[in-house]
Protein backbone atom coordinates (compact mmCIF):
# COMPACT_ATOMS: atom_id res chain seq x y z
CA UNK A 1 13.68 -53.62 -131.96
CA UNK A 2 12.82 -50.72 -133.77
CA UNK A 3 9.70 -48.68 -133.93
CA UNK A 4 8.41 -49.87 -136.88
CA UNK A 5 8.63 -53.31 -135.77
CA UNK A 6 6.71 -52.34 -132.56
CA UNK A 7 3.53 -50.79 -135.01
CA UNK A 8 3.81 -53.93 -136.91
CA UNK A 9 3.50 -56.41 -134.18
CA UNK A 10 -0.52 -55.83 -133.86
CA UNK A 11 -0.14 -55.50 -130.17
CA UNK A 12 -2.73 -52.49 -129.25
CA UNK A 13 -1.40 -52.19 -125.86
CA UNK A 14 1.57 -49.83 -127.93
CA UNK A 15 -0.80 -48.72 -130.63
CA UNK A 16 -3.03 -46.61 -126.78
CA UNK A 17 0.59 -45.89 -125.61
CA UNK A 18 1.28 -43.96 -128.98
CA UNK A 19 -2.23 -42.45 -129.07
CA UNK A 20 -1.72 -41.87 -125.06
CA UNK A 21 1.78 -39.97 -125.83
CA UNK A 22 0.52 -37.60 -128.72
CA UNK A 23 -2.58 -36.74 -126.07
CA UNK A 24 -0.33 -35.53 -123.29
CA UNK A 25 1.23 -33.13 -126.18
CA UNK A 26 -2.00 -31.97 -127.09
CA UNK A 27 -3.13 -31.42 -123.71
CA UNK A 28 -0.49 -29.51 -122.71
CA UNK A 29 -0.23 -27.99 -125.88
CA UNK A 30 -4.09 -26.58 -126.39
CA UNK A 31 -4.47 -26.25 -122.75
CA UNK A 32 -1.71 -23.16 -122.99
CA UNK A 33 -4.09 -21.94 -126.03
CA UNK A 34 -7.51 -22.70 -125.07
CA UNK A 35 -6.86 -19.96 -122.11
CA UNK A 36 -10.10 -21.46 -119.86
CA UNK A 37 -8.28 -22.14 -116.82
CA UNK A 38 -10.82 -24.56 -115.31
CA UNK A 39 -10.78 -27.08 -118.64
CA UNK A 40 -6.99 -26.46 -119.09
CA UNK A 41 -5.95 -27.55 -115.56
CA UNK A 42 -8.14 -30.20 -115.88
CA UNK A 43 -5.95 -31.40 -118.79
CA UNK A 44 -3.08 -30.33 -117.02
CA UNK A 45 -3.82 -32.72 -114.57
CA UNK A 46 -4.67 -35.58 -116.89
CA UNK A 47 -1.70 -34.86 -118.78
CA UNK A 48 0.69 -35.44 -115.97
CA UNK A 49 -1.03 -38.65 -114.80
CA UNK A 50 -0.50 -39.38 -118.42
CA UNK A 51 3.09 -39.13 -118.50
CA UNK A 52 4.03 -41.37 -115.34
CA UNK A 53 1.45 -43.74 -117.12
CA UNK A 54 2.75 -44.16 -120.31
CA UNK A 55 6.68 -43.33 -119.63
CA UNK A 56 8.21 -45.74 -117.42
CA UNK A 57 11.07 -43.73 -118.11
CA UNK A 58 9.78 -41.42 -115.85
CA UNK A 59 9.18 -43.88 -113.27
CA UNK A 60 12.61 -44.76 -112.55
CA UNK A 61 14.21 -41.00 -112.77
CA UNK A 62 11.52 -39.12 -111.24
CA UNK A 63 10.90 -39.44 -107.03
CA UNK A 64 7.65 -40.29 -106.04
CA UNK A 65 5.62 -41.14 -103.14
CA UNK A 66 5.21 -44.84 -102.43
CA UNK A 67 1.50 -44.29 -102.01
CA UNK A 68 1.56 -42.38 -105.74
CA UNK A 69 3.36 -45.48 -107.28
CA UNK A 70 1.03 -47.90 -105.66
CA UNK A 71 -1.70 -45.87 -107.23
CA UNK A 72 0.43 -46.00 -110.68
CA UNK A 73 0.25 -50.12 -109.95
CA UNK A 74 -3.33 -50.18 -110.65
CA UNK A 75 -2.31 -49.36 -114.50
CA UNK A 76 -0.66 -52.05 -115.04
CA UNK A 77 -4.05 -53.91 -116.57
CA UNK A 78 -5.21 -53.16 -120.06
CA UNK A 79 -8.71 -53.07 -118.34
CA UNK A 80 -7.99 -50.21 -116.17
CA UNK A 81 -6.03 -48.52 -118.39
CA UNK A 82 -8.70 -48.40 -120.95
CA UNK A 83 -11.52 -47.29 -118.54
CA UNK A 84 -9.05 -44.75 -117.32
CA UNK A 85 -8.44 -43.41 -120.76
CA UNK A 86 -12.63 -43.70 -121.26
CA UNK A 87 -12.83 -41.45 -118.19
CA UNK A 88 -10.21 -39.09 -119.39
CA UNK A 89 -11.80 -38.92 -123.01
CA UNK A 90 -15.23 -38.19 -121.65
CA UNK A 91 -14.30 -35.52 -119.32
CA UNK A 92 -12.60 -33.90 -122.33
CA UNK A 93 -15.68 -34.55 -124.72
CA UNK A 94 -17.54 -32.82 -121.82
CA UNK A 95 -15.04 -29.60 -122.09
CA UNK A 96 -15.11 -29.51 -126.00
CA UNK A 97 -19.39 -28.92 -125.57
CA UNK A 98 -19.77 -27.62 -122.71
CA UNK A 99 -17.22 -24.34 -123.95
CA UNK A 100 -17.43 -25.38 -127.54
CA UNK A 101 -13.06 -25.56 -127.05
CA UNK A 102 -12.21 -26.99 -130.97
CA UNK A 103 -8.96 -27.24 -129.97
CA UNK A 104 -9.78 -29.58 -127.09
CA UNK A 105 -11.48 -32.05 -129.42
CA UNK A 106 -7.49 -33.35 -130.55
CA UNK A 107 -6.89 -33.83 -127.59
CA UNK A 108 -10.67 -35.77 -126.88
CA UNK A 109 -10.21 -38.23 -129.88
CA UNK A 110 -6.61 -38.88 -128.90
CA UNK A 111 -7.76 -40.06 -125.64
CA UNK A 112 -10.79 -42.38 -127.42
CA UNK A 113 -8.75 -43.88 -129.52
CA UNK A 114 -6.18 -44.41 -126.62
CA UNK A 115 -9.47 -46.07 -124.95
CA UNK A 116 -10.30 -48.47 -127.69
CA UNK A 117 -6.49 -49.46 -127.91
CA UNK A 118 -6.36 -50.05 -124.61
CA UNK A 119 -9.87 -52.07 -124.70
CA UNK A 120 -9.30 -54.20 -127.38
CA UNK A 121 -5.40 -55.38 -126.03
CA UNK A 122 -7.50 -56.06 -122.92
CA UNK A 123 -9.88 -58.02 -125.14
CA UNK A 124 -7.33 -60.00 -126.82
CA UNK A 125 -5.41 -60.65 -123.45
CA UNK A 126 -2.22 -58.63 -124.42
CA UNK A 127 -0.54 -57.08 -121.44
CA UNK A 128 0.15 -53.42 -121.43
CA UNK A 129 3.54 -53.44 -122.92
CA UNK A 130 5.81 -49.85 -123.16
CA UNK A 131 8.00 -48.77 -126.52
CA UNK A 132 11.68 -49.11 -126.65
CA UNK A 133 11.80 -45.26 -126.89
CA UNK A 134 10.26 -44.50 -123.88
CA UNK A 135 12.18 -46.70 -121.85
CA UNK A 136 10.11 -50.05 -122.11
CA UNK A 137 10.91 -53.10 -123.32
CA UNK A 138 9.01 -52.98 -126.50
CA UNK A 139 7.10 -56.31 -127.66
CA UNK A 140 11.51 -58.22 -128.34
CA UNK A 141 10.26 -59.66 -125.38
CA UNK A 142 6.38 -60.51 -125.86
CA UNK A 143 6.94 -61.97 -129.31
């Protein structure tokens, strides 16, 4: 299944993956510019929680702790991804006006609109399901 056929599907569960994804770049990626290092390694941090979140990729090549993947469980529910991502995008709403960081609000309305993905999958009942690409199984087998 290809990508486009994953954005057409109308499964939001990929549509806060996506939104998820381009956040960790811009986390990363503004974090390096903002040059606050209390804000940026707090989006350090969220950013690598991120990736072993939304990459199950990462999952299977990277060793972790059994106590760390039993936390990573826990994301396995659209609801607790999408308060997760609620958390994340008001801490980072938080750093935008508390150190008026413009940079920082990319990264903030990433992680919203990850949120309200995430909420209204959860809403509609569809599981959190990962893209082909990064090493899901896409919605071939959902649909």
């Amino acid at each position: 299944m290809s990508i486009i056929d994953e954005f057409r599907s109308g499964n939001f569960s990929l549509y806060g993956q996506w939104c998820g994804l381009l956040a960790i770049v811009a986390l990363i990626l503004f974090g390096i510019l903002d040059l606050s290092i209390g804000w940026s390694l707090m989006g350090w941090i969220i950013a690598f929680l991120l990736i072993f979140i939304e990459i199950p990729l990462c999952m299977k090549c990277c060793p972790t702790s059994e106590k760390f993947d039993n936390f990573l469980t826990k994301f396995q529910n659209s609801y607790f991804r999408a308060g997760a991502y609620l958390v994340f995008c008001i801490l980072m709403w938080i750093a935008v006006g508390a150190g008026h960081r413009k940079l920082q609000s990319i990264s903030a309305l990433l992680l919203t609109f990850a949120s309200f993905s995430y909420g209204i999958a959860a809403f509609r009942g569809q599981t959190p399901t990962s893209s082909t690409l990064t090493g899901g199984t896409g919605v071939s087998t959902i649909v």
